[in-house]
PDB file of N, CA and C in Angstrom:
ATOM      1  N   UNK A   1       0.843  -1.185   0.000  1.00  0.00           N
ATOM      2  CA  UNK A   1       0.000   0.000   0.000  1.00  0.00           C
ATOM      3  C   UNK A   1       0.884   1.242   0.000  1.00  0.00           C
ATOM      4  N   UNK A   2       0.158   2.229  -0.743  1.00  0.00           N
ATOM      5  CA  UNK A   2       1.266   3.123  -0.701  1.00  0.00           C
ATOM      6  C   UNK A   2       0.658   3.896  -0.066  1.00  0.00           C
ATOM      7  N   UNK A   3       1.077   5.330   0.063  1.00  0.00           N
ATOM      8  CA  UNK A   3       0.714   6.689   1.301  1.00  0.00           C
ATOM      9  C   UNK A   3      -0.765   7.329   0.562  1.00  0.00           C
ATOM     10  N   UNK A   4      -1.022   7.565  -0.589  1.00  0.00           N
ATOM     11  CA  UNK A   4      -2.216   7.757  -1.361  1.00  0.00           C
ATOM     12  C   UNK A   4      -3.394   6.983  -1.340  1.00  0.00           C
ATOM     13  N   UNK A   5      -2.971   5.788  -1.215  1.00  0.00           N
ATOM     14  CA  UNK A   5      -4.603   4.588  -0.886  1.00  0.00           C
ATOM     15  C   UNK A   5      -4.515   4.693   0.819  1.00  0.00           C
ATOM     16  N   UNK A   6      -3.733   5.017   1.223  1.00  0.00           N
ATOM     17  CA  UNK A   6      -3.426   4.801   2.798  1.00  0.00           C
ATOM     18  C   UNK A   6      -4.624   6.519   3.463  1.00  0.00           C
ATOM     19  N   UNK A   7      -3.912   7.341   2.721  1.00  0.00           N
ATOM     20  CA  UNK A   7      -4.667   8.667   3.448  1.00  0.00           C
ATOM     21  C   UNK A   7      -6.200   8.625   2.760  1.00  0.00           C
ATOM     22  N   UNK A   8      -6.273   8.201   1.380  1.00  0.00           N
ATOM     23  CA  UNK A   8      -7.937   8.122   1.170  1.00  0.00           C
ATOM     24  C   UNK A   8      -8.636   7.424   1.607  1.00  0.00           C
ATOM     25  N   UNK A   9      -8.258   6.315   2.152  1.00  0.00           N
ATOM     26  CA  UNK A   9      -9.371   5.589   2.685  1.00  0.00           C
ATOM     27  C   UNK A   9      -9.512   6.122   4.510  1.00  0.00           C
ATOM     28  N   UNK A  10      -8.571   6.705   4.637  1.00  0.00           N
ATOM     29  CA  UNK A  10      -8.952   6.974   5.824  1.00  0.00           C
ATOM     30  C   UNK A  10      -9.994   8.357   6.304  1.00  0.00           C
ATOM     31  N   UNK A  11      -9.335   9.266   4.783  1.00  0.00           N
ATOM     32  CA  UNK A  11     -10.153  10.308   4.475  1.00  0.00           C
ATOM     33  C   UNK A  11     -11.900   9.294   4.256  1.00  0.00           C
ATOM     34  N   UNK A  12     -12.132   8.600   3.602  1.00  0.00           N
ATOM     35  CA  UNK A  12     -13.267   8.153   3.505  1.00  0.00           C
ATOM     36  C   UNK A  12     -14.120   7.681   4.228  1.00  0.00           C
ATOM     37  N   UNK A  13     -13.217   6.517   5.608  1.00  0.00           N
ATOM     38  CA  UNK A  13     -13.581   6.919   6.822  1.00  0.00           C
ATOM     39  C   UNK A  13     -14.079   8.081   7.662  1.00  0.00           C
ATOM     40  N   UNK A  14     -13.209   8.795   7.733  1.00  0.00           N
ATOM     41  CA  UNK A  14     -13.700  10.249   8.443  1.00  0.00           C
ATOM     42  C   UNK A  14     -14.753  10.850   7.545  1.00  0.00           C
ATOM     43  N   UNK A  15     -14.883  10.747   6.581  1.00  0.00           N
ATOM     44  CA  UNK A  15     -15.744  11.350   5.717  1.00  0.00           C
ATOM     45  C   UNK A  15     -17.192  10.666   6.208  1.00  0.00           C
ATOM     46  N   UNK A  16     -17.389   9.269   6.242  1.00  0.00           N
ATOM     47  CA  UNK A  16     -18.762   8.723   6.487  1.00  0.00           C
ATOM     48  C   UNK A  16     -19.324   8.782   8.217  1.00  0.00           C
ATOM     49  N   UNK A  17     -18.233   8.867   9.103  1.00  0.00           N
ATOM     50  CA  UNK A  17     -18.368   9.063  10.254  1.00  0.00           C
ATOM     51  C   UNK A  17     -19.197  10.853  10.379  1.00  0.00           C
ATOM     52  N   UNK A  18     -18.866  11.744   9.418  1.00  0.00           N
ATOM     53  CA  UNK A  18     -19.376  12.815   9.768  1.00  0.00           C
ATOM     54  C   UNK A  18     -20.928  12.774   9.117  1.00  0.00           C
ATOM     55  N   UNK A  19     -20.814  11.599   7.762  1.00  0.00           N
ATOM     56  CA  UNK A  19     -22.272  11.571   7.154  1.00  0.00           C
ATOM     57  C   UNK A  19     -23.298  11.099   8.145  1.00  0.00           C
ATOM     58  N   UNK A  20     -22.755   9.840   8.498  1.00  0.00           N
ATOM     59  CA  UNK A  20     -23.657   9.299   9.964  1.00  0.00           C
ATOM     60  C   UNK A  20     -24.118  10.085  10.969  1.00  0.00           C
ATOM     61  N   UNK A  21     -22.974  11.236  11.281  1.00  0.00           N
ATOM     62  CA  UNK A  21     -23.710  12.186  12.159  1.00  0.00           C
ATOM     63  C   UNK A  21     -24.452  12.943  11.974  1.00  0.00           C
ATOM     64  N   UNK A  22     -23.777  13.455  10.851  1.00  0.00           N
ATOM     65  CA  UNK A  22     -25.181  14.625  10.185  1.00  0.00           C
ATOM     66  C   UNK A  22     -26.595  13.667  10.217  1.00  0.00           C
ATOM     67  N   UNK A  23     -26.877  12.217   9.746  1.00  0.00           N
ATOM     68  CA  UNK A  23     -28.136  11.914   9.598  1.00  0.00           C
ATOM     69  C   UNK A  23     -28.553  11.607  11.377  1.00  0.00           C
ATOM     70  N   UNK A  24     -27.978  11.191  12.023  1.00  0.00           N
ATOM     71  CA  UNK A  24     -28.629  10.909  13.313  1.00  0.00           C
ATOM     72  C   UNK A  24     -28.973  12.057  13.747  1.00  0.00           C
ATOM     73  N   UNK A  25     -27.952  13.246  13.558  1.00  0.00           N
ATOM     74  CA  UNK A  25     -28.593  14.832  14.717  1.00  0.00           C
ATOM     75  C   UNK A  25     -29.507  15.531  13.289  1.00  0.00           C
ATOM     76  N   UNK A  26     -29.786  15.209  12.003  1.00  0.00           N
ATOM     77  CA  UNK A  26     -30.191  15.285  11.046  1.00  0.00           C
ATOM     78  C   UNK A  26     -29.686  17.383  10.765  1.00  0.00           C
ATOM     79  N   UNK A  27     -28.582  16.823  10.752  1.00  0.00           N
ATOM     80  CA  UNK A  27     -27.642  18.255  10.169  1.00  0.00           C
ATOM     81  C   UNK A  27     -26.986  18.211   8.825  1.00  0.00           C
ATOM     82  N   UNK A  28     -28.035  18.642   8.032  1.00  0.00           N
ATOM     83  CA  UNK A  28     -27.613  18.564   6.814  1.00  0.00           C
ATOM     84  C   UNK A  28     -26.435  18.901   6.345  1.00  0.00           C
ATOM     85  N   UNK A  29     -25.976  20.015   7.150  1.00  0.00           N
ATOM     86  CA  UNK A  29     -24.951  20.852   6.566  1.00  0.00           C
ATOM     87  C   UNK A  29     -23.417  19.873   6.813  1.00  0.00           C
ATOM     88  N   UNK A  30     -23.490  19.361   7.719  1.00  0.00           N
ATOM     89  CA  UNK A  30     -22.446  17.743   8.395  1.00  0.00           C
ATOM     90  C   UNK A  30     -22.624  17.123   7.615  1.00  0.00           C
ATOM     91  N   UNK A  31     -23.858  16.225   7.015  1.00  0.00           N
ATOM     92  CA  UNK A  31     -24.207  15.261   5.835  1.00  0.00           C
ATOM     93  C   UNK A  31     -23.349  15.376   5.050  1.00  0.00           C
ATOM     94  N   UNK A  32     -24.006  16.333   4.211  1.00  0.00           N
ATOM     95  CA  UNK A  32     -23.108  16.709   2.714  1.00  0.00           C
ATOM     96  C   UNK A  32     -21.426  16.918   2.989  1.00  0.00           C
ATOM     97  N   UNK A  33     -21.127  17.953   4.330  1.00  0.00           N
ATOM     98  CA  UNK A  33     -19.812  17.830   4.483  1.00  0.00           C
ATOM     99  C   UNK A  33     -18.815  16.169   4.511  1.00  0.00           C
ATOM    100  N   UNK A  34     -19.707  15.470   5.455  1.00  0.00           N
ATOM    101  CA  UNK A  34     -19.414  14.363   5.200  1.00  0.00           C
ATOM    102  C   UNK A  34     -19.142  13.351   3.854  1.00  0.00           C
ATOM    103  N   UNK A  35     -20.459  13.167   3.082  1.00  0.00           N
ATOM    104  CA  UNK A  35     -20.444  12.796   2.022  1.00  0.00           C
ATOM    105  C   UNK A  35     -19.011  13.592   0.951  1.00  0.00           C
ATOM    106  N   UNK A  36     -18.577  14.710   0.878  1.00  0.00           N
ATOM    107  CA  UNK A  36     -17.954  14.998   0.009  1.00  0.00           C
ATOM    108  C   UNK A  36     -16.492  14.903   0.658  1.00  0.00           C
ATOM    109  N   UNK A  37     -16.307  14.450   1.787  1.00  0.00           N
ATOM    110  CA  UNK A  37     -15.088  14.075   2.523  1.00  0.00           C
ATOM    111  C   UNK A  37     -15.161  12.494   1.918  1.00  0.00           C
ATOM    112  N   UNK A  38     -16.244  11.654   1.969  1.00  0.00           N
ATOM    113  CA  UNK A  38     -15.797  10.450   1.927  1.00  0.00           C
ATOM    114  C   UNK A  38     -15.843  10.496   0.271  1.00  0.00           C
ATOM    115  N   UNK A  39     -16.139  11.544  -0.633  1.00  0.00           N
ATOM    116  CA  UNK A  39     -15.875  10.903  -1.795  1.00  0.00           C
ATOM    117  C   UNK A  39     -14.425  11.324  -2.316  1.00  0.00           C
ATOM    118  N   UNK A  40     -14.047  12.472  -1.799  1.00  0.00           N
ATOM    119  CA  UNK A  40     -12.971  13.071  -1.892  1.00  0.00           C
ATOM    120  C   UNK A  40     -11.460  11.995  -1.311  1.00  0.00           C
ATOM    121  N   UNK A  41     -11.905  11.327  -0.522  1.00  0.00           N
ATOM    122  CA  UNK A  41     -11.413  10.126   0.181  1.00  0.00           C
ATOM    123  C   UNK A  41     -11.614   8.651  -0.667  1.00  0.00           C
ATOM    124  N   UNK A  42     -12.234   8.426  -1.515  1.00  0.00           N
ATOM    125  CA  UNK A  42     -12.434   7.211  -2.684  1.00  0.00           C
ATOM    126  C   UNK A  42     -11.576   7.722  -3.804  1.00  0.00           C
ATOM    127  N   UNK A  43     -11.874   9.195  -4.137  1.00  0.00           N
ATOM    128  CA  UNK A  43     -10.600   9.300  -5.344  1.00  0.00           C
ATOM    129  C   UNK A  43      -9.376   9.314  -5.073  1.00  0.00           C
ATOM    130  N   UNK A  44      -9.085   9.895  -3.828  1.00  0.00           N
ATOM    131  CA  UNK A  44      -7.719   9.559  -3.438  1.00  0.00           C
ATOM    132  C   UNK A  44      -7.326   8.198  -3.542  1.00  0.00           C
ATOM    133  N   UNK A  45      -8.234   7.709  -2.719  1.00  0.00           N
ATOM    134  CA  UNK A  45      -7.706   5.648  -2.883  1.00  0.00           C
ATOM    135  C   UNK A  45      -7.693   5.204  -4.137  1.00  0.00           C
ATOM    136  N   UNK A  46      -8.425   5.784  -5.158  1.00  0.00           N
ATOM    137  CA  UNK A  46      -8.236   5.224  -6.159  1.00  0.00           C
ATOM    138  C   UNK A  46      -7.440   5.442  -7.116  1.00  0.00           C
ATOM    139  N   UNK A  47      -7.034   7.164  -6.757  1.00  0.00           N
ATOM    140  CA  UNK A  47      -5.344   7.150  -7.490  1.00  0.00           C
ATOM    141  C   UNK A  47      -4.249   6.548  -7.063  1.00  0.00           C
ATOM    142  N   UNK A  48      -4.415   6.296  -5.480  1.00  0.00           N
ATOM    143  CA  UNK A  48      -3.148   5.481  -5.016  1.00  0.00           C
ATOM    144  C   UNK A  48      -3.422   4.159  -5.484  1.00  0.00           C
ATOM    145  N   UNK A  49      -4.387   3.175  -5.614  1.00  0.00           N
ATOM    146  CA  UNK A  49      -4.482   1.892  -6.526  1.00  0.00           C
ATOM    147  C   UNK A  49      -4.058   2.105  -8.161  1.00  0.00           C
ATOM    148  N   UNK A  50      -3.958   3.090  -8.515  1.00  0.00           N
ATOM    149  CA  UNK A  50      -3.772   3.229  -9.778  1.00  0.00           C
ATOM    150  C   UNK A  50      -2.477   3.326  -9.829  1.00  0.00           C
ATOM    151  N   UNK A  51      -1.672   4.105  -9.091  1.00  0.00           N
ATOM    152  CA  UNK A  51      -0.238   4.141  -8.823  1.00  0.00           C
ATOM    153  C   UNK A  51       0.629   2.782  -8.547  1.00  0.00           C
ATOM    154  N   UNK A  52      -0.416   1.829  -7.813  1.00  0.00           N
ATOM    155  CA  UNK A  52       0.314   0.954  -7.317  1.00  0.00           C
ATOM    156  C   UNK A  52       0.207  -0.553  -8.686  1.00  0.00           C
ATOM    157  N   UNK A  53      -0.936  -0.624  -9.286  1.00  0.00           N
ATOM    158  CA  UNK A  53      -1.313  -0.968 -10.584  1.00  0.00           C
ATOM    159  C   UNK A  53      -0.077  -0.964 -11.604  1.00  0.00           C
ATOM    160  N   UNK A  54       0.025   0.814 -12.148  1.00  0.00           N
ATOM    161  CA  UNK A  54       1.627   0.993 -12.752  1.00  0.00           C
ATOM    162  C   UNK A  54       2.444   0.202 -12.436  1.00  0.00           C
ATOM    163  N   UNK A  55       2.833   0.456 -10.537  1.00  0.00           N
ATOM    164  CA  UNK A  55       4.307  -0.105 -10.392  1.00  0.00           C
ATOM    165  C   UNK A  55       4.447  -1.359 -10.795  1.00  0.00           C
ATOM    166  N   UNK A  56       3.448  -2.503 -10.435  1.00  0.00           N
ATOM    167  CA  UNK A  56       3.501  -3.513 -10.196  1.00  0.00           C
ATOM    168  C   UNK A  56       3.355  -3.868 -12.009  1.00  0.00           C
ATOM    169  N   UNK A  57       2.931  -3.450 -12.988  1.00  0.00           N
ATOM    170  CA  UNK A  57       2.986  -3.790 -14.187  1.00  0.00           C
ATOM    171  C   UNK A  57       4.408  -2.989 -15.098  1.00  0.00           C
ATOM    172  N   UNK A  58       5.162  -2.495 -14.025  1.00  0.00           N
ATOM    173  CA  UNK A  58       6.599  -2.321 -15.052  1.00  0.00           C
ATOM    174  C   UNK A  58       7.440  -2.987 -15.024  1.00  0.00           C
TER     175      UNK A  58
END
């Protein structure tokens, strides 16, 4: 794993932990913050899989 799949998924973590909150105290404005943390957190992971994809095919 490299440092790019490592910080997005954790970003994606933290990202759904704030979506969950926003829906339980039903704070929209947390929701969406959330949601765009955890997607912002999937593209990261998925450039670091893409990186690691390369290495492993040169």
């Amino acid at each position: 794993m490299n440092k790019d799949q490592i910080k997005g998924r954790v970003e994606e973590v933290k990202g759904k932990v704030k979506e969950v909150t926003g829906n339980i105290l039903d704070d929209k404005g947390l929701k969406l913050e959330g949601n765009i943390q955890k997607n912002v957190g999937k593209a990261k992971a998925g450039f670091g899989d893409l990186k690691e994809d390369l290495k492993k095919n040169q």
